[in-house]
Protein backbone atom coordinates (compact mmCIF):
# COMPACT_ATOMS: atom_id res chain seq x y z
CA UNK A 1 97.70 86.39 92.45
CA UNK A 2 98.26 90.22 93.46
CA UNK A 3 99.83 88.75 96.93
CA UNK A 4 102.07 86.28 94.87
CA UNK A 5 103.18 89.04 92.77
CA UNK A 6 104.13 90.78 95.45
CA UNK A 7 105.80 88.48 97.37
CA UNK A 8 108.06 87.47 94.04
CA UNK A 9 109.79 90.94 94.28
CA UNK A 10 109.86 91.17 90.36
CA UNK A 11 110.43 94.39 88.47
CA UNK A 12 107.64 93.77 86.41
CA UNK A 13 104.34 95.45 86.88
CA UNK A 14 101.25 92.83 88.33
CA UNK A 15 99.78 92.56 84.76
CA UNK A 16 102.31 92.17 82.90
CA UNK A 17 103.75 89.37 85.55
CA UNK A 18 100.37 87.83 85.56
CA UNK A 19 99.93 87.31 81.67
CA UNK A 20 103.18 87.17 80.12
CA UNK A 21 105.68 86.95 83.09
CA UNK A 22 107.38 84.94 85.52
CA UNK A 23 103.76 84.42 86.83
CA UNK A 24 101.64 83.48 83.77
CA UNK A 25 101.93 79.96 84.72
CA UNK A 26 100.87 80.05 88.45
CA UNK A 27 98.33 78.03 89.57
CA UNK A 28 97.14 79.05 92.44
CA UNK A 29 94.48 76.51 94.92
CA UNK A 30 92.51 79.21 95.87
CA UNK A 31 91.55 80.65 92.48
CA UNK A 32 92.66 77.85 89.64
CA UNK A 33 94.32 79.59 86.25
CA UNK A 34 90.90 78.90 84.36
CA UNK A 35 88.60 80.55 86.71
CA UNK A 36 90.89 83.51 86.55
CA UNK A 37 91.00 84.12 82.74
CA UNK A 38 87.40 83.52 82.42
CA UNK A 39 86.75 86.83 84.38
CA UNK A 40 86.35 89.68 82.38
CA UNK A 41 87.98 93.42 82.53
CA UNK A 42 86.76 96.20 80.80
CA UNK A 43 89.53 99.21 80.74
CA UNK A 44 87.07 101.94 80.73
CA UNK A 45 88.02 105.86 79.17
CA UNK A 46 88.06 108.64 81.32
CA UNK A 47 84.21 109.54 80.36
CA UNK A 48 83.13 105.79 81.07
CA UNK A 49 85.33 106.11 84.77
CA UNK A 50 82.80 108.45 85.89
CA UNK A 51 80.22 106.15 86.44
CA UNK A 52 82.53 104.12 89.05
CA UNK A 53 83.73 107.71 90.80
CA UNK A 54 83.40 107.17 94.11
CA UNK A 55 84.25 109.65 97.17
CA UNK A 56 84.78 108.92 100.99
CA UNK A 57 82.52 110.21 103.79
CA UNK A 58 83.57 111.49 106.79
CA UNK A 59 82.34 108.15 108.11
CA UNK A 60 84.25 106.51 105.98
CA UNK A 61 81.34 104.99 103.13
CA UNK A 62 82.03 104.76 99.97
CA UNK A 63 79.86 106.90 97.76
CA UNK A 64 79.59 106.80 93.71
CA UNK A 65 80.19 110.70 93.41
CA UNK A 66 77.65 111.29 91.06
CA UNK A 67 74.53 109.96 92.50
CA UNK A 68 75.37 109.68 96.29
CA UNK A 69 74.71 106.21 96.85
CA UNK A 70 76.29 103.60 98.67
CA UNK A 71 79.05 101.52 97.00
CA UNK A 72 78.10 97.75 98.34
CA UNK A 73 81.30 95.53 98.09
CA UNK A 74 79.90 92.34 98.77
CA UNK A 75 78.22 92.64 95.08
CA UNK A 76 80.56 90.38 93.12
CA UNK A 77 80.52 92.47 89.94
CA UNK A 78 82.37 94.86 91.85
CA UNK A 79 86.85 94.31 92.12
CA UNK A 80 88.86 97.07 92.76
CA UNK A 81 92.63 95.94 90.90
CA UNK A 82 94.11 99.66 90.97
CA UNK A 83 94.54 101.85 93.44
CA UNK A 84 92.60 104.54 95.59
CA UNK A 85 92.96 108.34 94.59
CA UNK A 86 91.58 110.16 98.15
CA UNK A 87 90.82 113.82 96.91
CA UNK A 88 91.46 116.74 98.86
CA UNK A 89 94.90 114.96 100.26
């Protein structure tokens, strides 16, 4: 949906496109309207955002910052929908 949005060149922002835009009735093959709105997104506060902190090594693994380990993106609990903040840049 995120690529459709995209490529539709609206002024509206992807969520509000996706739920009560030009784009809340798209139907896409590869992910059918039901399966999407029977995920599940939890806006978190800035205290619950910790836990999901992550940094990037040298080596370029992702790391939650406050234990060190491994992010592992092939979990699929884990979708990133916003965007990267790199600090120190």
């Amino acid at each position: 949906y995120y690529e459709e949005w995209k490529e539709q060149k609206t002024m509206e922002n992807f969520f509000r496109w996706l739920d009560y835009g030009s784009g809340k009735d798209i139907e896409l093959e590869s992910c059918p309207r039901k399966i999407l709105e029977a995920e599940v997104i939890k806006y978190c506060n800035k205290k619950e955002r910790e836990k999901y902190e992550v940094l990037i090594k040298d080596d370029g693994i992702l790391v939650y910052k406050q234990t060190g380990s491994p992010v592992h993106t092939m979990d699929s609990s884990v979708c990133v929908l916003g965007r990267c903040q790199i600090q120190g840049t």
